[in-house]
PDB file of N, CA and C in Angstrom:
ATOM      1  N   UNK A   1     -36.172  11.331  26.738  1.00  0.00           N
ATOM      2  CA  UNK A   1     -34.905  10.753  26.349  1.00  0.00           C
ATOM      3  C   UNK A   1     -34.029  10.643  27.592  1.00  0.00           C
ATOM      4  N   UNK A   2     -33.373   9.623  27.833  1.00  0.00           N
ATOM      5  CA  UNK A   2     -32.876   9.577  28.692  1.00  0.00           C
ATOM      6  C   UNK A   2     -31.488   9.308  28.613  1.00  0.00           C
ATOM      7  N   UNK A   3     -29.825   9.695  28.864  1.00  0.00           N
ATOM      8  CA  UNK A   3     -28.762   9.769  28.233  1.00  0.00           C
ATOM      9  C   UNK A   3     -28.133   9.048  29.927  1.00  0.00           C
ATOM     10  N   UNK A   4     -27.151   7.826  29.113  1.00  0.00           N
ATOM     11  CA  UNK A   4     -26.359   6.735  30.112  1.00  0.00           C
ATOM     12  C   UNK A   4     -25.040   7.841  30.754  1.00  0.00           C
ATOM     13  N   UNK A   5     -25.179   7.877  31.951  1.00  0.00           N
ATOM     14  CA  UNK A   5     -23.216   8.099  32.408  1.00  0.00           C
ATOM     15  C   UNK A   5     -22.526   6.733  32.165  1.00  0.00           C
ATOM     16  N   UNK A   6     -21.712   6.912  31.447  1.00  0.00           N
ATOM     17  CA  UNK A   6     -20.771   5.724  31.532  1.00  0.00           C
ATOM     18  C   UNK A   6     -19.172   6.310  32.566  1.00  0.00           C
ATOM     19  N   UNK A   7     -18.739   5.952  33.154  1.00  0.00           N
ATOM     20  CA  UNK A   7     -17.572   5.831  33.739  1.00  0.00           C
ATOM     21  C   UNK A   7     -16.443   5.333  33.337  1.00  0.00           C
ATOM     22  N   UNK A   8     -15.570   6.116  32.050  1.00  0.00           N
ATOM     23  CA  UNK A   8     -14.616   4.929  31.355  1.00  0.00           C
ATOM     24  C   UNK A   8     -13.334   4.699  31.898  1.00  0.00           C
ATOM     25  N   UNK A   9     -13.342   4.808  33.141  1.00  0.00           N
ATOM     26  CA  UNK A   9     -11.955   4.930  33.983  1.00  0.00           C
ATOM     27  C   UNK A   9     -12.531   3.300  34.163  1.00  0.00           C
ATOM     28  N   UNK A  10     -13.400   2.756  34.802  1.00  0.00           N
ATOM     29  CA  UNK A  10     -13.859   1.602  35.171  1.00  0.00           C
ATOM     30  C   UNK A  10     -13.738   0.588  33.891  1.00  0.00           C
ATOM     31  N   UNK A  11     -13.773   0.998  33.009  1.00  0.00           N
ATOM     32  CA  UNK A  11     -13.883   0.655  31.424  1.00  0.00           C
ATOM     33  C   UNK A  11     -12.841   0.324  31.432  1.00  0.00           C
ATOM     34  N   UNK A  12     -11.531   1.170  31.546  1.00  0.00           N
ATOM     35  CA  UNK A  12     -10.170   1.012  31.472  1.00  0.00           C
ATOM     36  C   UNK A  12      -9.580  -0.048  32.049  1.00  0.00           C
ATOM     37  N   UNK A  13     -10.266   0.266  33.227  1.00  0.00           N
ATOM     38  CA  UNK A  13      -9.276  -0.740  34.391  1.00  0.00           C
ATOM     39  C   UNK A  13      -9.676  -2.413  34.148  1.00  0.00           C
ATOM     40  N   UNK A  14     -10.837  -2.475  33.355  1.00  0.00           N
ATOM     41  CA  UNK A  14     -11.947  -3.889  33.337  1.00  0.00           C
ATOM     42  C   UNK A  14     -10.910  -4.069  31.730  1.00  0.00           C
ATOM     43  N   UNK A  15     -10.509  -3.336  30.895  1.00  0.00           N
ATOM     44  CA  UNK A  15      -9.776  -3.951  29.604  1.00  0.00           C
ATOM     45  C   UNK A  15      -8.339  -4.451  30.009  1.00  0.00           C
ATOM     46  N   UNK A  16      -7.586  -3.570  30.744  1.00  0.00           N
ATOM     47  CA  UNK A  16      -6.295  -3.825  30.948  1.00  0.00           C
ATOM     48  C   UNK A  16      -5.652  -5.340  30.861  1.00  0.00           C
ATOM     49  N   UNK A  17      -5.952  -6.448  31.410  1.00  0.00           N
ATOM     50  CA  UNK A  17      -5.924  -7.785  30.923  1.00  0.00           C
ATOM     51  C   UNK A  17      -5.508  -8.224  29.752  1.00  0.00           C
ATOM     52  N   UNK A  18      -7.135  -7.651  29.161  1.00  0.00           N
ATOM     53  CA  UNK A  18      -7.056  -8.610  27.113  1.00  0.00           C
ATOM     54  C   UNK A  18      -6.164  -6.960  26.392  1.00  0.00           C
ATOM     55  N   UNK A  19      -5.994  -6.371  26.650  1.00  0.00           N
ATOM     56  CA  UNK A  19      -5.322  -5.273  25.790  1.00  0.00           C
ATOM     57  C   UNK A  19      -3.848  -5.031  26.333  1.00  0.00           C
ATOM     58  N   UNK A  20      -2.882  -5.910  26.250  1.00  0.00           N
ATOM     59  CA  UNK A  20      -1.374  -5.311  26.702  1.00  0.00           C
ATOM     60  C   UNK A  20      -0.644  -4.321  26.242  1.00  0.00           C
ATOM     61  N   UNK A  21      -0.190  -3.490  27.103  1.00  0.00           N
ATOM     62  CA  UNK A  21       0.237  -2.066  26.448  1.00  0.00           C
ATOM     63  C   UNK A  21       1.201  -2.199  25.604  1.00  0.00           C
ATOM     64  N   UNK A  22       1.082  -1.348  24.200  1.00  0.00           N
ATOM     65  CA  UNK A  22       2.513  -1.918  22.852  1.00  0.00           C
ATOM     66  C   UNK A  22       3.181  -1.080  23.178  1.00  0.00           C
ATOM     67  N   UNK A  23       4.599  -1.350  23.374  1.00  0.00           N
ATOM     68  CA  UNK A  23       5.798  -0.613  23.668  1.00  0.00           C
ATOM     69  C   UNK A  23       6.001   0.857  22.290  1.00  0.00           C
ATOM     70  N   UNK A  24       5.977   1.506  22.483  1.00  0.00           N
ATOM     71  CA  UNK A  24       6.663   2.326  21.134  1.00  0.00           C
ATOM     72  C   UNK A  24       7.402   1.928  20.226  1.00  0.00           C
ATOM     73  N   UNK A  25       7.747   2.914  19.262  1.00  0.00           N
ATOM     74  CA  UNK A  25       8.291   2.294  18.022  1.00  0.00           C
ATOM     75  C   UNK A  25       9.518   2.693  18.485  1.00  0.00           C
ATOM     76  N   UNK A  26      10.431   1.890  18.184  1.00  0.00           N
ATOM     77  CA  UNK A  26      12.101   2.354  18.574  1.00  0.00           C
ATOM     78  C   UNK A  26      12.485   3.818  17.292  1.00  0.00           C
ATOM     79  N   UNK A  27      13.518   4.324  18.042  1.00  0.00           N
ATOM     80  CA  UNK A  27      13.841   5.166  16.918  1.00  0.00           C
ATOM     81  C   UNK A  27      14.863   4.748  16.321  1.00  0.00           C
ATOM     82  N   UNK A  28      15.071   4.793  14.987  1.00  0.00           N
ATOM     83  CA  UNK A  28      15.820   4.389  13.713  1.00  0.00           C
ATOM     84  C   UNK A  28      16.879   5.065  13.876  1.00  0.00           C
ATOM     85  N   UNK A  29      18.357   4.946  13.401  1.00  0.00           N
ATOM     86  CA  UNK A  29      19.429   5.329  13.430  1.00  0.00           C
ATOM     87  C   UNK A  29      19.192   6.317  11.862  1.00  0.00           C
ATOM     88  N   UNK A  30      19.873   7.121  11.891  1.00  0.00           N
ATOM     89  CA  UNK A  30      19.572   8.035  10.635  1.00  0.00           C
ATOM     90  C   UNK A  30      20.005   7.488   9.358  1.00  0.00           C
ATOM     91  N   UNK A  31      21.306   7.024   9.816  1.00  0.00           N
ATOM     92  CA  UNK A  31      22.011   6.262   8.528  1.00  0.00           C
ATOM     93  C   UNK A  31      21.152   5.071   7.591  1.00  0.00           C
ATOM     94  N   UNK A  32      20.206   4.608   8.696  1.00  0.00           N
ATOM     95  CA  UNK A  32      19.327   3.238   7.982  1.00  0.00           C
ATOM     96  C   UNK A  32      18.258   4.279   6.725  1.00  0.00           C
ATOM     97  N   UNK A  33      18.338   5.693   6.846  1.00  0.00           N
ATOM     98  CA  UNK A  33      17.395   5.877   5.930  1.00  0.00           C
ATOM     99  C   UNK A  33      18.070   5.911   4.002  1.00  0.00           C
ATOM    100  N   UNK A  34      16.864   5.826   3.552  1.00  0.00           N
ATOM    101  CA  UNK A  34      17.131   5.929   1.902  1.00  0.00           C
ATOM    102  C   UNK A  34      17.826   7.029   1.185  1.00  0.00           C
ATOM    103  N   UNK A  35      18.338   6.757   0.202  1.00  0.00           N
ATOM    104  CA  UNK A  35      19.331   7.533  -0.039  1.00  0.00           C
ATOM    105  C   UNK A  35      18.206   8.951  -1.298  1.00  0.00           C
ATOM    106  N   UNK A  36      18.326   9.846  -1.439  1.00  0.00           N
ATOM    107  CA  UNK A  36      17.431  10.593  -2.165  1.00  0.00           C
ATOM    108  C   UNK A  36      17.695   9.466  -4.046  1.00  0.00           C
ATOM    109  N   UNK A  37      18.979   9.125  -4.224  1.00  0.00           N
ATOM    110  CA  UNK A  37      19.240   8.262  -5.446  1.00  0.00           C
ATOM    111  C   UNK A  37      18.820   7.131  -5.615  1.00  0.00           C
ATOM    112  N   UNK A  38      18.379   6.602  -4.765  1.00  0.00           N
ATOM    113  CA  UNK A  38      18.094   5.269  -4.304  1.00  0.00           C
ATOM    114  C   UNK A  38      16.215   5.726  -4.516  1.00  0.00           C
ATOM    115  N   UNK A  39      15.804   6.456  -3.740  1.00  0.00           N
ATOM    116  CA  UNK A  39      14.088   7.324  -3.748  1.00  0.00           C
ATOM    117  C   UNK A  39      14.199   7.130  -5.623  1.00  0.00           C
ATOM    118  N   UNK A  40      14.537   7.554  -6.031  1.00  0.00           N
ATOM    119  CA  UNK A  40      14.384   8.208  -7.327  1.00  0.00           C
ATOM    120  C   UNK A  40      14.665   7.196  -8.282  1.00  0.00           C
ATOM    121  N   UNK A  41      15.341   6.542  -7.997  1.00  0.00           N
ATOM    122  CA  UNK A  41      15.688   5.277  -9.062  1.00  0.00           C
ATOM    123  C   UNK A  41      14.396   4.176  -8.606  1.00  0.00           C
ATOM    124  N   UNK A  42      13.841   4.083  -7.483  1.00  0.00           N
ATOM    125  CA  UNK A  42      12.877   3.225  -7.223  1.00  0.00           C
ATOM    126  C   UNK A  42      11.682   3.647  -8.072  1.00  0.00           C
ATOM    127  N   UNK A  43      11.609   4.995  -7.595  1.00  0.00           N
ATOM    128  CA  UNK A  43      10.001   5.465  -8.394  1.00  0.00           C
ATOM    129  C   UNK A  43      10.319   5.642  -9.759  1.00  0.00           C
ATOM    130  N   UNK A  44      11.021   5.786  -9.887  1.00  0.00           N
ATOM    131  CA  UNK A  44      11.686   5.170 -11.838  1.00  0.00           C
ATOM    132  C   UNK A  44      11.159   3.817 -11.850  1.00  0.00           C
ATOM    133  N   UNK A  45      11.507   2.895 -11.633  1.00  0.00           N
ATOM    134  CA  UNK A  45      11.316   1.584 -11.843  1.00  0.00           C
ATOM    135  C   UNK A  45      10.358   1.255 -11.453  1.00  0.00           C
ATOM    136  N   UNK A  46       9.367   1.885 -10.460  1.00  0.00           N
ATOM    137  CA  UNK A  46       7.901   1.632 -10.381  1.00  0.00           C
ATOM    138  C   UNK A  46       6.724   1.856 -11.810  1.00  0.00           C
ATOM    139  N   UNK A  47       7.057   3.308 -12.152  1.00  0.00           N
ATOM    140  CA  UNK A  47       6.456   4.055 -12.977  1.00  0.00           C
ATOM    141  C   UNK A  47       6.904   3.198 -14.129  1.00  0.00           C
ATOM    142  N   UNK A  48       7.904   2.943 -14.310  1.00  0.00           N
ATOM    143  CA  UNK A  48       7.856   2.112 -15.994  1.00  0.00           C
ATOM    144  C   UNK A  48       7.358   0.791 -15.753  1.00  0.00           C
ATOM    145  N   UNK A  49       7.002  -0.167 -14.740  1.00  0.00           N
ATOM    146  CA  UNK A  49       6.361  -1.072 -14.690  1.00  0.00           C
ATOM    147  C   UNK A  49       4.731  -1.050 -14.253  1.00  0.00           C
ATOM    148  N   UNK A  50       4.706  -0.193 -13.366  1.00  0.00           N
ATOM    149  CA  UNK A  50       2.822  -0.189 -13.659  1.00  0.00           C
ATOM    150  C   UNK A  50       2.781   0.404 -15.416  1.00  0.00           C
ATOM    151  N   UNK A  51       3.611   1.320 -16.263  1.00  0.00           N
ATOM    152  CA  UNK A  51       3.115   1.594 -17.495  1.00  0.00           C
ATOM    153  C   UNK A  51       3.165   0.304 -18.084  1.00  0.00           C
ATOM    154  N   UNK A  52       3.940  -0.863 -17.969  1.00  0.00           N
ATOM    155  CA  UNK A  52       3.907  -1.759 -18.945  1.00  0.00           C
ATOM    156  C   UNK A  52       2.584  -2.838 -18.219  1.00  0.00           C
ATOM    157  N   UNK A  53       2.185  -2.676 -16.963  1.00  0.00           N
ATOM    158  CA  UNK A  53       1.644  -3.287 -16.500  1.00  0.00           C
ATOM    159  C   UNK A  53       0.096  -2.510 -17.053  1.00  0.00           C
ATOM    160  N   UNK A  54       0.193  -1.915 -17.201  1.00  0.00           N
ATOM    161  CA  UNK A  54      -1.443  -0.806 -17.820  1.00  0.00           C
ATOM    162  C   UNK A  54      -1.601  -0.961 -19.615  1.00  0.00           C
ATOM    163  N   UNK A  55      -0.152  -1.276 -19.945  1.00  0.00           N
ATOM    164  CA  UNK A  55      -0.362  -1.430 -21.785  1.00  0.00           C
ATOM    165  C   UNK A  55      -0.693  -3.100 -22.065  1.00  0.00           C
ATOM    166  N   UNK A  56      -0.029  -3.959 -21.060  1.00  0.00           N
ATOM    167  CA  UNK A  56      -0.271  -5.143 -21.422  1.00  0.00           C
ATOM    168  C   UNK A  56      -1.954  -5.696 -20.743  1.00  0.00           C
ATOM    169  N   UNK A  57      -2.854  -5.114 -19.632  1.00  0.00           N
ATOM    170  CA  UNK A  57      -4.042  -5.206 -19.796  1.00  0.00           C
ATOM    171  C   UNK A  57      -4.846  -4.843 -21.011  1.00  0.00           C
ATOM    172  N   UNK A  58      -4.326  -3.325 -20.964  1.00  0.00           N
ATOM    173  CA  UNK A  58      -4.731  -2.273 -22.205  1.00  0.00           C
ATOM    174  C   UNK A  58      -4.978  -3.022 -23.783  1.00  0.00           C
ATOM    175  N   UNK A  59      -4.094  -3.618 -23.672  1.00  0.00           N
ATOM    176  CA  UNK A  59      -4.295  -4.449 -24.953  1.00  0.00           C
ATOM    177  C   UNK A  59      -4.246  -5.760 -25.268  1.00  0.00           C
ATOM    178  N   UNK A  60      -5.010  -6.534 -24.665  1.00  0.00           N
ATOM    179  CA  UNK A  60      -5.573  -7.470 -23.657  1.00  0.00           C
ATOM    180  C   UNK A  60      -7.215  -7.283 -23.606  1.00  0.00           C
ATOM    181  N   UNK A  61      -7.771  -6.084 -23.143  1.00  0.00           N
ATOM    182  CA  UNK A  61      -8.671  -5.777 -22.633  1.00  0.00           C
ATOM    183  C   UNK A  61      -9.346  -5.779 -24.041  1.00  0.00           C
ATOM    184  N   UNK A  62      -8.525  -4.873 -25.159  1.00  0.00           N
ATOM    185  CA  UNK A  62      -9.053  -3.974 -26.058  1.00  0.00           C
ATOM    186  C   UNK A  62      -8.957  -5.012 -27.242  1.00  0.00           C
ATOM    187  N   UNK A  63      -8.279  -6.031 -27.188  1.00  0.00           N
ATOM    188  CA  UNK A  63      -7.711  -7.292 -27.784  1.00  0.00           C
ATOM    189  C   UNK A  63      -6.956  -6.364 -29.466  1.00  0.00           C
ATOM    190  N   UNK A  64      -5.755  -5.471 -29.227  1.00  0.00           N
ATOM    191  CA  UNK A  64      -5.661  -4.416 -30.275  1.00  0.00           C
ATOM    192  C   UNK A  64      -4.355  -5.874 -30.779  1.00  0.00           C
ATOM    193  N   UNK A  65      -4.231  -6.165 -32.465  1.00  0.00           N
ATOM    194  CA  UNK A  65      -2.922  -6.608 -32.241  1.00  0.00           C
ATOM    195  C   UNK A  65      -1.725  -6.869 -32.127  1.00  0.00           C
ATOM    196  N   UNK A  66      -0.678  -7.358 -31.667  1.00  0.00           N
ATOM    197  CA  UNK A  66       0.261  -7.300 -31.591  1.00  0.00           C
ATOM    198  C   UNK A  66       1.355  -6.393 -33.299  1.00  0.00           C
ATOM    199  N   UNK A  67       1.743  -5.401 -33.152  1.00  0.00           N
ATOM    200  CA  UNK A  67       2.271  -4.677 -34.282  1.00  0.00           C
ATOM    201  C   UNK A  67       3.515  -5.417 -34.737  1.00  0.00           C
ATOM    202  N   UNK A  68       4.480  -5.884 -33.404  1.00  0.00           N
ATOM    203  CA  UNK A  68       5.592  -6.865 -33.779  1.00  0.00           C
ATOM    204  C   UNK A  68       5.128  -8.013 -34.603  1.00  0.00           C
ATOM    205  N   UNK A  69       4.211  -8.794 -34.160  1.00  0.00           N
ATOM    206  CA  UNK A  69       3.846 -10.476 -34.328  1.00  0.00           C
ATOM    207  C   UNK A  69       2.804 -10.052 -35.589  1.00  0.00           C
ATOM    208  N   UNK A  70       1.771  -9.437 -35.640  1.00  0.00           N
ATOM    209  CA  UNK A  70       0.974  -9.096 -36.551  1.00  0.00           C
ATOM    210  C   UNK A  70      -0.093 -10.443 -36.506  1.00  0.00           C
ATOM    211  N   UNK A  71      -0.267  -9.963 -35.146  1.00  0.00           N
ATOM    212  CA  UNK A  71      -1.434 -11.224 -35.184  1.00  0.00           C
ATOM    213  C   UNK A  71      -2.771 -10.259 -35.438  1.00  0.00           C
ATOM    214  N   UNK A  72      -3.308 -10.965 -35.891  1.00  0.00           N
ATOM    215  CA  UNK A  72      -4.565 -10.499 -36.347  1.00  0.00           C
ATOM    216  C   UNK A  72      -6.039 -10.587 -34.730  1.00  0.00           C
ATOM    217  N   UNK A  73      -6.779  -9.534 -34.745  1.00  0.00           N
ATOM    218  CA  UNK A  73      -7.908  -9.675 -33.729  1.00  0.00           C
ATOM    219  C   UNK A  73      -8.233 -11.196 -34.508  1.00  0.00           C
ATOM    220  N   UNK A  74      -8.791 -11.287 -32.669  1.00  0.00           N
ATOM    221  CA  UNK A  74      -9.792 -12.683 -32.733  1.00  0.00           C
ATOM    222  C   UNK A  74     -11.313 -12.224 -32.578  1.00  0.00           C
ATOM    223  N   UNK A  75     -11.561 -11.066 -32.426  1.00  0.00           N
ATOM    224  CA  UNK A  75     -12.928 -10.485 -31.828  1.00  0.00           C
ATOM    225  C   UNK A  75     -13.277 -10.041 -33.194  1.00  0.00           C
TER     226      UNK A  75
END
């Protein structure tokens, strides 16, 4: 078996060209962050829309029917 030296300093210097160095991420002023009421009212309003988004496949999927409309299965 025979195992390659590679030299990746040479590697480095041969990418530098096609790879331009990305500046860092700036840092954020504190004030731009979310408010803990603002956190909490979002994941509120997430959570009740994936649930309506999971009942209206759900019964869809399951073709159960409508209890308001009283439509009858088609299956």
């Amino acid at each position: 078996m025979k195992v390659a030296k590679v030299d990746l300093s040479a590697a480095r210097k041969e990418q530098t060209p096609y790879m331009p160095e990305i500046p860092d991420i700036p840092k954020y002023s504190p004030d731009l962050r979310t408010s803990k009421q603002w956190e909490d009212a979002f994941l509120t309003h997430f959570s009740e829309t994936r649930l309506v988004i999971y009942l209206i496949f759900f019964v869809q999927t399951f073709n159960f029917p409508c209890e308001k409309c009283k439509h009858p299965k088609t299956r």
